[in-house]
PDB file of N, CA and C in Angstrom:
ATOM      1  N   UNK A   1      82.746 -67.914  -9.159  1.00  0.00           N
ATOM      2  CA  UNK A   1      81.563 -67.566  -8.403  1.00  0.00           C
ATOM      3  C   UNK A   1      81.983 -66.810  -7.155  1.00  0.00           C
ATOM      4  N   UNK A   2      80.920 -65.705  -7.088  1.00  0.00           N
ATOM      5  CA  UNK A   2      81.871 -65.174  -5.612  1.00  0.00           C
ATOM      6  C   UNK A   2      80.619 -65.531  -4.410  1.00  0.00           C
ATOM      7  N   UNK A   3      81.290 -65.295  -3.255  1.00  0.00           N
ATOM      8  CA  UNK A   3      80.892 -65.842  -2.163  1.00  0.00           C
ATOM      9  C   UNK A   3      79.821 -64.627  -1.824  1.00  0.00           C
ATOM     10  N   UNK A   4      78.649 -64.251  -1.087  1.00  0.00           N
ATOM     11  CA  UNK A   4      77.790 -63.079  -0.664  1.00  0.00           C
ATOM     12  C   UNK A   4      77.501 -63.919   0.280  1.00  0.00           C
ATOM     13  N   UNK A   5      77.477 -62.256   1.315  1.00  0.00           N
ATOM     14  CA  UNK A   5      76.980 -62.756   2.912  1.00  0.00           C
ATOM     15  C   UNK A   5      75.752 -63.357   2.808  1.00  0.00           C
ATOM     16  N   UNK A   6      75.277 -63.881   4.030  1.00  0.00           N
ATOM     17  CA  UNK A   6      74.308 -64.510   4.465  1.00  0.00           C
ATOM     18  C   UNK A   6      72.867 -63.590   4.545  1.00  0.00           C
ATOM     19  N   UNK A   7      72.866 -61.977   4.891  1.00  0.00           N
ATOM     20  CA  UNK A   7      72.091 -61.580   4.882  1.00  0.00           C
ATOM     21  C   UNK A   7      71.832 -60.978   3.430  1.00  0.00           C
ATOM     22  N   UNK A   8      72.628 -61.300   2.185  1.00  0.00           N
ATOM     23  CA  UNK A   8      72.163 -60.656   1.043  1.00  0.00           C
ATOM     24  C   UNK A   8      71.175 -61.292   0.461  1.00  0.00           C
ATOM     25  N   UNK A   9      71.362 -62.956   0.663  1.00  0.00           N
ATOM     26  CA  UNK A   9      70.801 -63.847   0.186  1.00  0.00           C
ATOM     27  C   UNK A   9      69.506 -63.949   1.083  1.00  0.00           C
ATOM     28  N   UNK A  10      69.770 -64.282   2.191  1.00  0.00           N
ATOM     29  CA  UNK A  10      68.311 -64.463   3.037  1.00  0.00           C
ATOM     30  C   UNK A  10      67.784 -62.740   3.410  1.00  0.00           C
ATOM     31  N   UNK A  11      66.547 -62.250   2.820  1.00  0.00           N
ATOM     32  CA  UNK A  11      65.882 -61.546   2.877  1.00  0.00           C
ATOM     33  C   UNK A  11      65.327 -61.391   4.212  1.00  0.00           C
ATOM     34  N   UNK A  12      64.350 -62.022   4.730  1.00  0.00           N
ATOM     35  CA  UNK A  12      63.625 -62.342   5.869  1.00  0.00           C
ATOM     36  C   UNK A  12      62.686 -63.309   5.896  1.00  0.00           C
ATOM     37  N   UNK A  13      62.128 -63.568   6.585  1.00  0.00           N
ATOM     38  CA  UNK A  13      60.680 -64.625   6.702  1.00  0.00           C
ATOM     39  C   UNK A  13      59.816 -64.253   6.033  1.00  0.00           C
ATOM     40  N   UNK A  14      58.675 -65.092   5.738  1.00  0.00           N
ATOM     41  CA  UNK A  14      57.533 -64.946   5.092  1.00  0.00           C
ATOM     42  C   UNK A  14      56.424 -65.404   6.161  1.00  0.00           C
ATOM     43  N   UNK A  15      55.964 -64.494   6.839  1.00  0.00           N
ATOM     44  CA  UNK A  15      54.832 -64.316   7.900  1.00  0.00           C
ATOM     45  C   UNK A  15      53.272 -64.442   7.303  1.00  0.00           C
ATOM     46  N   UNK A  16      52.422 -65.603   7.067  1.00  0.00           N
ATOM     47  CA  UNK A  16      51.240 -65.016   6.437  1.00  0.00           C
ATOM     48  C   UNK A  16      50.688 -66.346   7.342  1.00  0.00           C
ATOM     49  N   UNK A  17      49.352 -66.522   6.697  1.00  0.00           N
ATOM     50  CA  UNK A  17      48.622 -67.803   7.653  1.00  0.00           C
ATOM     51  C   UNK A  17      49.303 -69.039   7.454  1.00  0.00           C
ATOM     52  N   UNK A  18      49.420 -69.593   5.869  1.00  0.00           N
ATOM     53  CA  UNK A  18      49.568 -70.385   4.997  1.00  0.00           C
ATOM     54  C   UNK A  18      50.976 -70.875   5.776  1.00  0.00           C
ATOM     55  N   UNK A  19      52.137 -69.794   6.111  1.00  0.00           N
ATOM     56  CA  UNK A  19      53.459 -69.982   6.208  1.00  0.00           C
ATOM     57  C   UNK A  19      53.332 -70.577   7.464  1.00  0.00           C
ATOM     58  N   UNK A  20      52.309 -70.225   8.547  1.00  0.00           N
ATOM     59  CA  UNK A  20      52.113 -70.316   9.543  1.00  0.00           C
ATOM     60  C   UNK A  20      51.968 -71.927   9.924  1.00  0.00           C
ATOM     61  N   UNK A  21      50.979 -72.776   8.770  1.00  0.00           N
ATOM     62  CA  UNK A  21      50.538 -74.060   8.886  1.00  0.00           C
ATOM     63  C   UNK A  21      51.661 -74.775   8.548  1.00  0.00           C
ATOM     64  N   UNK A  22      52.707 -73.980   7.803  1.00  0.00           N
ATOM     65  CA  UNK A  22      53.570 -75.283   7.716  1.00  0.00           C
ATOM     66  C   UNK A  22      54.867 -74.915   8.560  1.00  0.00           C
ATOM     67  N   UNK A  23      54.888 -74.156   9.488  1.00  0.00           N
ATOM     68  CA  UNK A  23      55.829 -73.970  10.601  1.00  0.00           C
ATOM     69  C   UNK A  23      54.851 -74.847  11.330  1.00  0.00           C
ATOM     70  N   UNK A  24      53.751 -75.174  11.410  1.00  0.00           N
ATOM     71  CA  UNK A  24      53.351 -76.665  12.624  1.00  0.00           C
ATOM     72  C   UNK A  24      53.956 -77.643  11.957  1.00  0.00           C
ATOM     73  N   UNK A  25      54.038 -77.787  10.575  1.00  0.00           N
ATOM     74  CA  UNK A  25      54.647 -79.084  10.074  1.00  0.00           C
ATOM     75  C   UNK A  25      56.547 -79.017  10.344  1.00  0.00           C
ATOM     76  N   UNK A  26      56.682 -77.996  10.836  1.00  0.00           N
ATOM     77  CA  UNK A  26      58.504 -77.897  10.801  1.00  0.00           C
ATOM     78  C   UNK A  26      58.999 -77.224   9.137  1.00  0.00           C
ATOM     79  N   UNK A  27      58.127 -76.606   8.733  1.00  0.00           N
ATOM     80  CA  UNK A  27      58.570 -76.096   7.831  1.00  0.00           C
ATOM     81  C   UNK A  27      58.647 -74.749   7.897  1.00  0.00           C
ATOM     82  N   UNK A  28      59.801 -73.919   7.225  1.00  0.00           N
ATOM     83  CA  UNK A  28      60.375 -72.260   7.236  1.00  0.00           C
ATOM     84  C   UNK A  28      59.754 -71.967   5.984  1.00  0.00           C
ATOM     85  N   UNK A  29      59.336 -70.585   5.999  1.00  0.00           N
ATOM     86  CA  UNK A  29      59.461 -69.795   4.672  1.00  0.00           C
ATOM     87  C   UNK A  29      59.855 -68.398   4.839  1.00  0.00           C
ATOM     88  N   UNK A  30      60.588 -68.372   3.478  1.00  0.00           N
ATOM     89  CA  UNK A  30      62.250 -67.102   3.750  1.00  0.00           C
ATOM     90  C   UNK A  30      62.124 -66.640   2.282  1.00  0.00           C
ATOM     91  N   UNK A  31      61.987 -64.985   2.294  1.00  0.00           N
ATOM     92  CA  UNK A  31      62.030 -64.849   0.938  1.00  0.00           C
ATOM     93  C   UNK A  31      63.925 -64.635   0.604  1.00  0.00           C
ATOM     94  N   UNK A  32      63.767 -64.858  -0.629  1.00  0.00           N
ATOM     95  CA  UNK A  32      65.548 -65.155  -0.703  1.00  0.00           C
ATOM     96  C   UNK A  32      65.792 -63.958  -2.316  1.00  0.00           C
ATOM     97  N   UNK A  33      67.194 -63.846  -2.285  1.00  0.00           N
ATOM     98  CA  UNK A  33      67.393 -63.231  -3.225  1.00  0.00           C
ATOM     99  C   UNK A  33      67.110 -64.019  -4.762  1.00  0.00           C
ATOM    100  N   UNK A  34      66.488 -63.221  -5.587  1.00  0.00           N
ATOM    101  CA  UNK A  34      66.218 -63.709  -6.731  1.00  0.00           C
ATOM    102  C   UNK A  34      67.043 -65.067  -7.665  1.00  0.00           C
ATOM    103  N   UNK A  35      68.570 -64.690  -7.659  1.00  0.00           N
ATOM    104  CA  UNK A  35      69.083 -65.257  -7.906  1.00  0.00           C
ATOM    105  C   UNK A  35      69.767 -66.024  -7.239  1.00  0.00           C
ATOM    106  N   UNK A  36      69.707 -66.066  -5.927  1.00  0.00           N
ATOM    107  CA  UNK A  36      70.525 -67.708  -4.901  1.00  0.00           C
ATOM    108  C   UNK A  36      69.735 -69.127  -5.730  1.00  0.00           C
ATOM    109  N   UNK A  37      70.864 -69.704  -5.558  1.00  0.00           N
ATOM    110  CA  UNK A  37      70.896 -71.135  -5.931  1.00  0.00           C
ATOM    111  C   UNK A  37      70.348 -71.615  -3.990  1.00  0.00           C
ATOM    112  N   UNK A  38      69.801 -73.042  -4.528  1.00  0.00           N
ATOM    113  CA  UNK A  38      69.671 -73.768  -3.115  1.00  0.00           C
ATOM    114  C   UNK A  38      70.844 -73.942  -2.266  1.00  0.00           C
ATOM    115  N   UNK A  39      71.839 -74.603  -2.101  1.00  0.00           N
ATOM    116  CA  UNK A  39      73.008 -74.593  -2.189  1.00  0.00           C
ATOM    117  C   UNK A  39      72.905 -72.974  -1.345  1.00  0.00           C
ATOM    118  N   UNK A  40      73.208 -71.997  -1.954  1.00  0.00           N
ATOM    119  CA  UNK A  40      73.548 -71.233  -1.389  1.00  0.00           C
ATOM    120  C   UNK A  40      72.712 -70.514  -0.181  1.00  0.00           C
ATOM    121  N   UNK A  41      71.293 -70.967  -0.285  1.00  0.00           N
ATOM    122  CA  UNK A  41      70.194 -70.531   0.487  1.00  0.00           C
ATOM    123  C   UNK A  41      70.845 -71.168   1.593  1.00  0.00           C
ATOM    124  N   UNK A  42      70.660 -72.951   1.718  1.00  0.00           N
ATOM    125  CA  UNK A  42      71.225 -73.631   2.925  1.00  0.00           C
ATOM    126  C   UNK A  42      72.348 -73.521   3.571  1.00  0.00           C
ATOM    127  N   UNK A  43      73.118 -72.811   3.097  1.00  0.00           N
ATOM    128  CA  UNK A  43      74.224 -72.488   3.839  1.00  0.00           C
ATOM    129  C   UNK A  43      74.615 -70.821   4.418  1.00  0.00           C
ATOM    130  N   UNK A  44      73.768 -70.001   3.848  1.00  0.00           N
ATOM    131  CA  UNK A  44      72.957 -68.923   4.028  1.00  0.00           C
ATOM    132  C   UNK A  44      72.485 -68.946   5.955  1.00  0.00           C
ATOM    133  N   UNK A  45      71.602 -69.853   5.561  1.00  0.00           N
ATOM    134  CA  UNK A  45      70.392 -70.381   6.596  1.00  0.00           C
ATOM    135  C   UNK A  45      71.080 -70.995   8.000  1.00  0.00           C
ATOM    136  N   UNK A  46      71.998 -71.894   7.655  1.00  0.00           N
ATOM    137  CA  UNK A  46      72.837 -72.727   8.996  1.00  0.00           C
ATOM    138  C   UNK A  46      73.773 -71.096   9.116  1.00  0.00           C
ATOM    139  N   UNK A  47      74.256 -71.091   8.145  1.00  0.00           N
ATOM    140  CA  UNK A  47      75.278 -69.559   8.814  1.00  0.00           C
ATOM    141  C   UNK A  47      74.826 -68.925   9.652  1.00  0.00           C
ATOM    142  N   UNK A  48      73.297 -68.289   9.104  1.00  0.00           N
ATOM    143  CA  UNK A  48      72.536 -67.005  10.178  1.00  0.00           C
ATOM    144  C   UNK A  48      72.207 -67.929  11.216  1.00  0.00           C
ATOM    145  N   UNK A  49      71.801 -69.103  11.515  1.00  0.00           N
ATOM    146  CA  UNK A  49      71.266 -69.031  12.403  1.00  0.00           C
ATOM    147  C   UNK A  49      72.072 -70.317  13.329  1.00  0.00           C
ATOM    148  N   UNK A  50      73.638 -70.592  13.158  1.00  0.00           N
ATOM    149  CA  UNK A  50      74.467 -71.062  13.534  1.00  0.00           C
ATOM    150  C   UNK A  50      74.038 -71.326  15.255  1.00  0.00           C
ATOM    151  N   UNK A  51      73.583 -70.100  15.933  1.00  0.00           N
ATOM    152  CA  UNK A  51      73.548 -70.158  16.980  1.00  0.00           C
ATOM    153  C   UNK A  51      72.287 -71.053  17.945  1.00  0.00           C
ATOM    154  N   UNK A  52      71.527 -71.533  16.979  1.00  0.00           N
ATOM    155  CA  UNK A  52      70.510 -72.235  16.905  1.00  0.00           C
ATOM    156  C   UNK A  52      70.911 -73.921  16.804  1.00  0.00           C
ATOM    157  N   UNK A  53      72.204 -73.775  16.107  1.00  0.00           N
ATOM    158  CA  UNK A  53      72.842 -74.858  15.455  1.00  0.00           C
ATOM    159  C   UNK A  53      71.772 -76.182  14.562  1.00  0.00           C
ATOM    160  N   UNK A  54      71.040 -75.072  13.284  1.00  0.00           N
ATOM    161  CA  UNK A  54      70.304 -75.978  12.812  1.00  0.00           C
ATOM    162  C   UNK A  54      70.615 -76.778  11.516  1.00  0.00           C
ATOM    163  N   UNK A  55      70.268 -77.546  11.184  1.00  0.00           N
ATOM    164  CA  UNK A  55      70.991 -78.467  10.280  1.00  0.00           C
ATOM    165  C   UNK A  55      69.189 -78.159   9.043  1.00  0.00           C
ATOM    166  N   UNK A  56      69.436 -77.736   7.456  1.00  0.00           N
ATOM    167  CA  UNK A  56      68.505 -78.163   7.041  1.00  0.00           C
ATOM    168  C   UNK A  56      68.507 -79.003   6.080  1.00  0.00           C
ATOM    169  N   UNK A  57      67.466 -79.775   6.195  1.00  0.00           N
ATOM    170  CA  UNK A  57      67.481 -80.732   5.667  1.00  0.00           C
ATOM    171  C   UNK A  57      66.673 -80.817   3.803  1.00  0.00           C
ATOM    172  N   UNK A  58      66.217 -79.796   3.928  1.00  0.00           N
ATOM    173  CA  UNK A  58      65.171 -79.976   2.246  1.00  0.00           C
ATOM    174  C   UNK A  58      65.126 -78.269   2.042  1.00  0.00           C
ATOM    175  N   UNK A  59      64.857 -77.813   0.844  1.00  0.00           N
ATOM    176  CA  UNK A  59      64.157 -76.657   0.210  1.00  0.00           C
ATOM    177  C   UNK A  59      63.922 -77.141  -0.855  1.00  0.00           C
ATOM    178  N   UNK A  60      62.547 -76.293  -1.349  1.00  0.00           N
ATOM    179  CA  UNK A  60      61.492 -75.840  -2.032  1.00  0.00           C
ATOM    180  C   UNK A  60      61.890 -74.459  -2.674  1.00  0.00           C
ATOM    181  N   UNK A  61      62.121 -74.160  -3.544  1.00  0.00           N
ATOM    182  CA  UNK A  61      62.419 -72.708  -4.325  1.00  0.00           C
ATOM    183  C   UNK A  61      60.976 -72.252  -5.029  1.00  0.00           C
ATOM    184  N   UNK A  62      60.564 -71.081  -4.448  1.00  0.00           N
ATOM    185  CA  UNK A  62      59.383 -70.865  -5.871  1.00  0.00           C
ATOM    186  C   UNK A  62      59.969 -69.377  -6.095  1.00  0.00           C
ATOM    187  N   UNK A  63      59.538 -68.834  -7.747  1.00  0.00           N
ATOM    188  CA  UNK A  63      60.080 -67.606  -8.442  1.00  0.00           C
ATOM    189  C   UNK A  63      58.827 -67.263  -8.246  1.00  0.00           C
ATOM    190  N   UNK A  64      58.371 -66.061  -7.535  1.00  0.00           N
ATOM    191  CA  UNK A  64      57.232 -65.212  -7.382  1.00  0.00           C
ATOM    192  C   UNK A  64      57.094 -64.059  -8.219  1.00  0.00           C
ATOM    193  N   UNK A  65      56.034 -63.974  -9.039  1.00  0.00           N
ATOM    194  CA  UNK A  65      55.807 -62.684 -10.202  1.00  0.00           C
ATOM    195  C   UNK A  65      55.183 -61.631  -8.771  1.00  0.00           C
ATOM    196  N   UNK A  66      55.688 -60.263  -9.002  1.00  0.00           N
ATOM    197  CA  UNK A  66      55.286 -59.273  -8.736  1.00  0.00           C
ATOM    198  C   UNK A  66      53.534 -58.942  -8.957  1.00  0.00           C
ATOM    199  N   UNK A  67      53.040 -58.269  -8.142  1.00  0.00           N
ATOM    200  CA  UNK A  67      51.740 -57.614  -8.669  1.00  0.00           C
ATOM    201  C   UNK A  67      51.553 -56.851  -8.829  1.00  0.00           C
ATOM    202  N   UNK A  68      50.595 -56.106 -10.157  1.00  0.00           N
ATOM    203  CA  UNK A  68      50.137 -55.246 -11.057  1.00  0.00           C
ATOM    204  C   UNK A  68      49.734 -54.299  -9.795  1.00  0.00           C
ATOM    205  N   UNK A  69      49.777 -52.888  -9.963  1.00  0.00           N
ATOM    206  CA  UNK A  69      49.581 -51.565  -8.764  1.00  0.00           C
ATOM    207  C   UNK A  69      49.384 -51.048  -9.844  1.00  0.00           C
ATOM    208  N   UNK A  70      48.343 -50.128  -9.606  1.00  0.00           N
ATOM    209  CA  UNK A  70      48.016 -49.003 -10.379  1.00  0.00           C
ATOM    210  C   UNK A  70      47.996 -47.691  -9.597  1.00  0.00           C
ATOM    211  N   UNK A  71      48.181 -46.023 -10.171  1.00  0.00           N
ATOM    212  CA  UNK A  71      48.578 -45.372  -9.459  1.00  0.00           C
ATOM    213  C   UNK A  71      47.730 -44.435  -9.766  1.00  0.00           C
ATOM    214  N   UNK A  72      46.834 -43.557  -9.175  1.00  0.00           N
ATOM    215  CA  UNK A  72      45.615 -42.517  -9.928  1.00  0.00           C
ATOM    216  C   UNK A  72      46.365 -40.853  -9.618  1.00  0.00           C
ATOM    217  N   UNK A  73      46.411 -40.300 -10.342  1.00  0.00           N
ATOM    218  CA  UNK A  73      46.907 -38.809 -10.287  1.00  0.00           C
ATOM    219  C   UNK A  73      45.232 -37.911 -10.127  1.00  0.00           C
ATOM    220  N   UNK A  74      45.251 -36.693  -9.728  1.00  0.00           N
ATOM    221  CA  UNK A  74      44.113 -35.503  -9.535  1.00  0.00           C
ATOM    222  C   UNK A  74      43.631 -35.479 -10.894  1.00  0.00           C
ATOM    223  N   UNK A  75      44.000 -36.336 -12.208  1.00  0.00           N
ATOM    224  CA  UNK A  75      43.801 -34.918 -13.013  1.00  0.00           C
ATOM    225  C   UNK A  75      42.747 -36.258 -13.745  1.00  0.00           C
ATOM    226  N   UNK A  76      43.051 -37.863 -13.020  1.00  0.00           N
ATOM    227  CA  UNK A  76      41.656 -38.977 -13.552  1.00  0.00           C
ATOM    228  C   UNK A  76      43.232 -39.944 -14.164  1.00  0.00           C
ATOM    229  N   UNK A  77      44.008 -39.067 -14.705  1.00  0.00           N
ATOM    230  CA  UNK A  77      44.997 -40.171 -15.593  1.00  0.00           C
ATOM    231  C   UNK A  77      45.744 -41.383 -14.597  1.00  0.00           C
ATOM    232  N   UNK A  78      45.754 -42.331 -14.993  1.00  0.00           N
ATOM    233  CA  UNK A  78      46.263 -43.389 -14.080  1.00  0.00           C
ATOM    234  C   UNK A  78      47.759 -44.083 -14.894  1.00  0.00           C
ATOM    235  N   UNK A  79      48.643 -44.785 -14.324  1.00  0.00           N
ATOM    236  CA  UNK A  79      49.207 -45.301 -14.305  1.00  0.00           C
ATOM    237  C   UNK A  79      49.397 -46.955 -13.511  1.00  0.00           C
ATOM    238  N   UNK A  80      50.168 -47.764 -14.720  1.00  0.00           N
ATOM    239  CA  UNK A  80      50.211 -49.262 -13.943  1.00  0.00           C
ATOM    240  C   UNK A  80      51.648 -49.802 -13.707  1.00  0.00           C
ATOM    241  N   UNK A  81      51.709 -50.351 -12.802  1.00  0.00           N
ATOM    242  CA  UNK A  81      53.031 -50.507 -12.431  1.00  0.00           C
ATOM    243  C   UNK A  81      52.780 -51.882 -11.441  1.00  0.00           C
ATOM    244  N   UNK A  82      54.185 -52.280 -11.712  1.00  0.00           N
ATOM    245  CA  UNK A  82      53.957 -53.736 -10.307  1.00  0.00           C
ATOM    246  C   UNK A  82      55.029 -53.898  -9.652  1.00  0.00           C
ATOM    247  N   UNK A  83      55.019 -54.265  -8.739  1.00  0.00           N
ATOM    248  CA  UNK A  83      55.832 -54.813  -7.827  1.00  0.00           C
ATOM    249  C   UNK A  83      56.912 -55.697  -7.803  1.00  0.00           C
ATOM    250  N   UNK A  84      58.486 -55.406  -7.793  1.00  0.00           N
ATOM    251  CA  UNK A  84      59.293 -56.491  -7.815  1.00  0.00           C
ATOM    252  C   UNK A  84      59.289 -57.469  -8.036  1.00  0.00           C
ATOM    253  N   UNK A  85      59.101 -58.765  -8.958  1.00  0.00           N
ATOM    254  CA  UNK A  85      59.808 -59.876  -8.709  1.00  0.00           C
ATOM    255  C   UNK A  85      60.205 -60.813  -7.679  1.00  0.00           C
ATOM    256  N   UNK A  86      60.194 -61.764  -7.212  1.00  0.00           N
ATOM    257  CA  UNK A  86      60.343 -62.350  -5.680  1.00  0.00           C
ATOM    258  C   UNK A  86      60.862 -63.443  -5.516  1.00  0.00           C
ATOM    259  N   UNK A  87      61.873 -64.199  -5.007  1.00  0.00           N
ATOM    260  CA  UNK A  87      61.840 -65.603  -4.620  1.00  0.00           C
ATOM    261  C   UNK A  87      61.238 -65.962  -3.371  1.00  0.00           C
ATOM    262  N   UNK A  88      60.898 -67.094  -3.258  1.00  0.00           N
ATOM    263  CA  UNK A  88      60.423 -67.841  -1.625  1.00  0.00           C
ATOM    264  C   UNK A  88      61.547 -69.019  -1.526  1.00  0.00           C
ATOM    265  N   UNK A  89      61.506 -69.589  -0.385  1.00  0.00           N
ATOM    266  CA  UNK A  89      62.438 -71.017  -0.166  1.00  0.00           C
ATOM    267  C   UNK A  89      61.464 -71.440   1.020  1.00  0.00           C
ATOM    268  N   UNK A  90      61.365 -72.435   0.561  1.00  0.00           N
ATOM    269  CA  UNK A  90      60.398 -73.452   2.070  1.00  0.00           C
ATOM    270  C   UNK A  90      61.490 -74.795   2.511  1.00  0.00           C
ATOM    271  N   UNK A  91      61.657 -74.317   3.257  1.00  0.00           N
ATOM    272  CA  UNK A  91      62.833 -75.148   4.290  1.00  0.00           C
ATOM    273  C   UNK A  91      62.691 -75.891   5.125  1.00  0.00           C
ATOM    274  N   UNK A  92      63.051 -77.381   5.226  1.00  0.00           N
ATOM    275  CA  UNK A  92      62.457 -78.172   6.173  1.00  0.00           C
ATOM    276  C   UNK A  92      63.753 -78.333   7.032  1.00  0.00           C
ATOM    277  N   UNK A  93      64.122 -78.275   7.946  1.00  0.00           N
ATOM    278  CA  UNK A  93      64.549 -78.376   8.967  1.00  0.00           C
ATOM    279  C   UNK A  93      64.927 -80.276   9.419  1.00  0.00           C
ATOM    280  N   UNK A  94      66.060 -80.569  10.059  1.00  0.00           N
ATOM    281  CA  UNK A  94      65.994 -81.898  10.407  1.00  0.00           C
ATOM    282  C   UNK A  94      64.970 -82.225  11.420  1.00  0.00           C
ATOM    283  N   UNK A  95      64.250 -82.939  11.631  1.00  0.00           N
ATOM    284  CA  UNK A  95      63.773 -83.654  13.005  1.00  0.00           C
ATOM    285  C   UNK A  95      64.025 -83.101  14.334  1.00  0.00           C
ATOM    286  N   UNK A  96      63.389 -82.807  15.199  1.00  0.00           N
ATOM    287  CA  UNK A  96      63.009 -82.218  16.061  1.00  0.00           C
ATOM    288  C   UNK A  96      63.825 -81.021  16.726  1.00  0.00           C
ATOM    289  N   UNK A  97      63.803 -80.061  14.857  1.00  0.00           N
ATOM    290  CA  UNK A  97      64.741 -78.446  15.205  1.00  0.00           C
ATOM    291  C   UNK A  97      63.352 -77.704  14.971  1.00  0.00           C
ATOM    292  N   UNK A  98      64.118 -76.963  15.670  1.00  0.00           N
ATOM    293  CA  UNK A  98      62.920 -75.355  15.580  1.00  0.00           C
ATOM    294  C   UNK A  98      63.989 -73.852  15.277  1.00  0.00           C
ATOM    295  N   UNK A  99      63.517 -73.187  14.854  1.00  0.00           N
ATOM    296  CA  UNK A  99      63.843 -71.677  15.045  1.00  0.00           C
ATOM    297  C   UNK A  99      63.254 -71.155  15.851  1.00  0.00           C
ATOM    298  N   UNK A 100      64.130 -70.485  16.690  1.00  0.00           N
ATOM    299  CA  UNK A 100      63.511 -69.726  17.823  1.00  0.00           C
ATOM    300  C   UNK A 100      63.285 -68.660  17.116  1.00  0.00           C
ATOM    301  N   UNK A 101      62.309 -67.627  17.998  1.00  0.00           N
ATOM    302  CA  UNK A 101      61.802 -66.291  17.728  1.00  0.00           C
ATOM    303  C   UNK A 101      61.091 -66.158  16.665  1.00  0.00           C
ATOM    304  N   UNK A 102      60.881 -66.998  15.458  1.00  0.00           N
ATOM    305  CA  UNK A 102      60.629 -66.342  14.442  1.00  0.00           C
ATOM    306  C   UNK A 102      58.694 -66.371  14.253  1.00  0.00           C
ATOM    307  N   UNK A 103      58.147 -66.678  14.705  1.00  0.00           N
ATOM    308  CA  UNK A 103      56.347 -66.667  15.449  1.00  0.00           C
ATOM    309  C   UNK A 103      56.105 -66.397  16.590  1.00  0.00           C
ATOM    310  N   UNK A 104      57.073 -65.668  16.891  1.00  0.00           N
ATOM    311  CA  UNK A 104      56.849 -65.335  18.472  1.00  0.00           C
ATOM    312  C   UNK A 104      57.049 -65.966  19.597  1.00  0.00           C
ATOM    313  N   UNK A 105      56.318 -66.285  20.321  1.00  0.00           N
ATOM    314  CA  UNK A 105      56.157 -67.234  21.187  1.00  0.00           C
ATOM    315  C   UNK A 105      55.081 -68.270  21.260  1.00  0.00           C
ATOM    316  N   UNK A 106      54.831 -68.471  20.275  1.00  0.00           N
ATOM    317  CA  UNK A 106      53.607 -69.510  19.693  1.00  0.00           C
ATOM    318  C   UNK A 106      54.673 -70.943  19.797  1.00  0.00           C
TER     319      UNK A 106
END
């Protein structure tokens, strides 16, 4: 197995309302590379954000299907096509850690 940096695997955050309610509960959501194992997410996660020095404690993996896009040309003919493929990871964090920056200053 070979080793991949930390930023191949962790994509970025997942910013929406939903993600929002469970950052009040202490929970992260990070879209991750398709194929990371957990295991590799969490150690991913303490790596990047070492400076935080956060310890996590749980993930949640979901495999996200892409969505159907359709594309209209001048001439009426259309085309369908969708969107990448996706993982998420919902990350709970130990007891009274936070990530800084990542909602702003909320």
């Amino acid at each position: 197995m070979t080793t991949r940096a930390a930023s191949e695997i962790v994509i970025g955050p997942v910013i929406t309302e939903r993600t929002y309610q469970l950052y009040t509960q202490g929970r992260y959501t990070f879209k991750v590379s398709a194929t990371a194992s957990k295991t590799e997410i969490k150690k991913a996660l303490e790596e990047q954000y070492e400076t935080q020095n956060i310890k996590v404690r749980d993930i949640n993996t979901v495999s996200m299907r892409g969505k159907k896009r359709r594309s209209f040309r001048r001439t009426g003919a259309g085309s369908v096509g969708k969107t990448a493929d996706w993982k998420k990871a919902i990350v709970t964090l130990g007891a009274g850690q936070k990530i800084e920056g990542l909602f702003g200053s909320v």
